[in-house]
C-alpha atoms as a PDB file:
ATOM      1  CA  UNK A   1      15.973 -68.577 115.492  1.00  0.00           C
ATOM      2  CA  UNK A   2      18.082 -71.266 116.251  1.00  0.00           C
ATOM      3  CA  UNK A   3      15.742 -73.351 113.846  1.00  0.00           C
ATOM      4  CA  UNK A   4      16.393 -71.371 111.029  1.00  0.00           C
ATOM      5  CA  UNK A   5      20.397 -71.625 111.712  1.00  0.00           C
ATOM      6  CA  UNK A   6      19.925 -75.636 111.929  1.00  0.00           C
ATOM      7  CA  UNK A   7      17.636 -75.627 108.556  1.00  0.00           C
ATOM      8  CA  UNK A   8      20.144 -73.164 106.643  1.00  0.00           C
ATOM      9  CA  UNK A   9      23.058 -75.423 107.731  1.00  0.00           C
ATOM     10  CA  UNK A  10      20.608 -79.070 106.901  1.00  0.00           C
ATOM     11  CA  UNK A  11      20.048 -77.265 103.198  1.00  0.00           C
ATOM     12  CA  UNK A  12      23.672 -76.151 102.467  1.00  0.00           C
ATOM     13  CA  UNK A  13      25.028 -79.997 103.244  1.00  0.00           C
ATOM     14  CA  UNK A  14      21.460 -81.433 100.936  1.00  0.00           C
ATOM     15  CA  UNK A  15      22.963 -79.018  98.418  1.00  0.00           C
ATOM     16  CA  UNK A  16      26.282 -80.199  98.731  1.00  0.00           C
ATOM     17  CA  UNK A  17      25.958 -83.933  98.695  1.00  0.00           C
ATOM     18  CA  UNK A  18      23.261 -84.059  95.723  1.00  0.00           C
ATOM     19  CA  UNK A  19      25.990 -81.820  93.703  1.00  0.00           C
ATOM     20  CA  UNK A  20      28.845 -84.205  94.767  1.00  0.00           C
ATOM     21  CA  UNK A  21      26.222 -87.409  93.316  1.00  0.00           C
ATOM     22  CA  UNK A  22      25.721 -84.897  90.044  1.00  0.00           C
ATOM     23  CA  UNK A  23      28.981 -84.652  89.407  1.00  0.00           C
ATOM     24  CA  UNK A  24      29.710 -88.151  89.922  1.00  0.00           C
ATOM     25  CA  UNK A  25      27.196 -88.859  87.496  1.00  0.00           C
ATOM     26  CA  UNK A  26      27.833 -86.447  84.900  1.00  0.00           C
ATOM     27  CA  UNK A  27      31.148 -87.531  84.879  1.00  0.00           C
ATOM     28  CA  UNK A  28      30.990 -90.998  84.107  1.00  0.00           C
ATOM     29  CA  UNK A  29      27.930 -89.604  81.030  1.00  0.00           C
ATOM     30  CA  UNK A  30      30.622 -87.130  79.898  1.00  0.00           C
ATOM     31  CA  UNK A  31      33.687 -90.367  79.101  1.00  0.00           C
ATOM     32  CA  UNK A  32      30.663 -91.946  77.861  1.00  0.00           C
ATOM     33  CA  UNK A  33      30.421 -95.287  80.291  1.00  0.00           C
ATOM     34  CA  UNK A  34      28.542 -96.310  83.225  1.00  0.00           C
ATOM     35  CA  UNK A  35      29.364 -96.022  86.813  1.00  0.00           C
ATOM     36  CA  UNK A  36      31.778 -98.420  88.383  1.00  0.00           C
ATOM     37  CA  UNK A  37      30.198-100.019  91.387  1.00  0.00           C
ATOM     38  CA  UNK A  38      32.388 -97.694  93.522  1.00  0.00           C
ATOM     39  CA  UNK A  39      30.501 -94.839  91.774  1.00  0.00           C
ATOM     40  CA  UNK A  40      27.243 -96.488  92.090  1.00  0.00           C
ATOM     41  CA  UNK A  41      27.666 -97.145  95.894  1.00  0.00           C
ATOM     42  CA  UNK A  42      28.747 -93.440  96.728  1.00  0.00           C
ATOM     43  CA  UNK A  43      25.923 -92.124  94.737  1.00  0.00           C
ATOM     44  CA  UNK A  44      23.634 -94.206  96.261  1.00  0.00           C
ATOM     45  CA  UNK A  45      25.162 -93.107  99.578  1.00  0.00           C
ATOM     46  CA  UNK A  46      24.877 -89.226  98.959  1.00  0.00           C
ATOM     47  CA  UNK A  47      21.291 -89.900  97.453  1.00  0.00           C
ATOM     48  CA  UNK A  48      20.408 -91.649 100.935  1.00  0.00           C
ATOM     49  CA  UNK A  49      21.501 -89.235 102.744  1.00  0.00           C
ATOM     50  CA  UNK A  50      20.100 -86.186 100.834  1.00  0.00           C
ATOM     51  CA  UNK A  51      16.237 -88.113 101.498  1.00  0.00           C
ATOM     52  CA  UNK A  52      17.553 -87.988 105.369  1.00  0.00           C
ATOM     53  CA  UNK A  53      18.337 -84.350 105.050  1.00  0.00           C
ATOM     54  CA  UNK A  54      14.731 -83.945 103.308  1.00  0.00           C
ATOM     55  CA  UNK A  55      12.898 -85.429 105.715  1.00  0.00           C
ATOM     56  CA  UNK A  56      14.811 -83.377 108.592  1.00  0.00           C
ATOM     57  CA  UNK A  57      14.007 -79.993 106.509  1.00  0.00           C
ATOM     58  CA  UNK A  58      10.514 -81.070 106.036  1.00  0.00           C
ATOM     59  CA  UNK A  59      10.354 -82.058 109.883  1.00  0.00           C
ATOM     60  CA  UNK A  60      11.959 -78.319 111.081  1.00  0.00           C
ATOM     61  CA  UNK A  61       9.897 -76.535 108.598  1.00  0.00           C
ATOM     62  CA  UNK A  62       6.553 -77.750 110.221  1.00  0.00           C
ATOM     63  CA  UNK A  63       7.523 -77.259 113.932  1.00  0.00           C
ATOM     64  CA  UNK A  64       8.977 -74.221 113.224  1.00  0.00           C
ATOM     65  CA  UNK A  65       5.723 -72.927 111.952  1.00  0.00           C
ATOM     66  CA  UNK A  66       4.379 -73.619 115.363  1.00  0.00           C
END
């Protein structure tokens, strides 16, 4: 049970931060101009840690299986 709590919580913040680098990125499309390197580096920052997140899903879902 406790599991399941963790891997609810690990896919709410994965949601979050890939919507936060979305909307980073849409933004910048939407003026029409490409990310300034502060927008690159949080973006690439969020996208790093949503693959963390991932991998920790991935790694709960199989254990919890057992």
């Amino acid at each position: 049970m406790e599991d399941m709590v963790e891997l609810e919580q690990k896919d709410r913040e994965r949601t979050a931060l890939f919507e936060e680098a979305t909307r980073i990125v849409k933004g910048a499309d939407a003026q029409s101009r490409v990310l300034s390197a502060q927008e690159d580096a949080r973006v690439l920052e969020l996208m790093a840690s949503v693959r963390r997140l991932e991998e920790e899903i991935g790694h709960l879902k199989r254990h919890s299986r057992k």
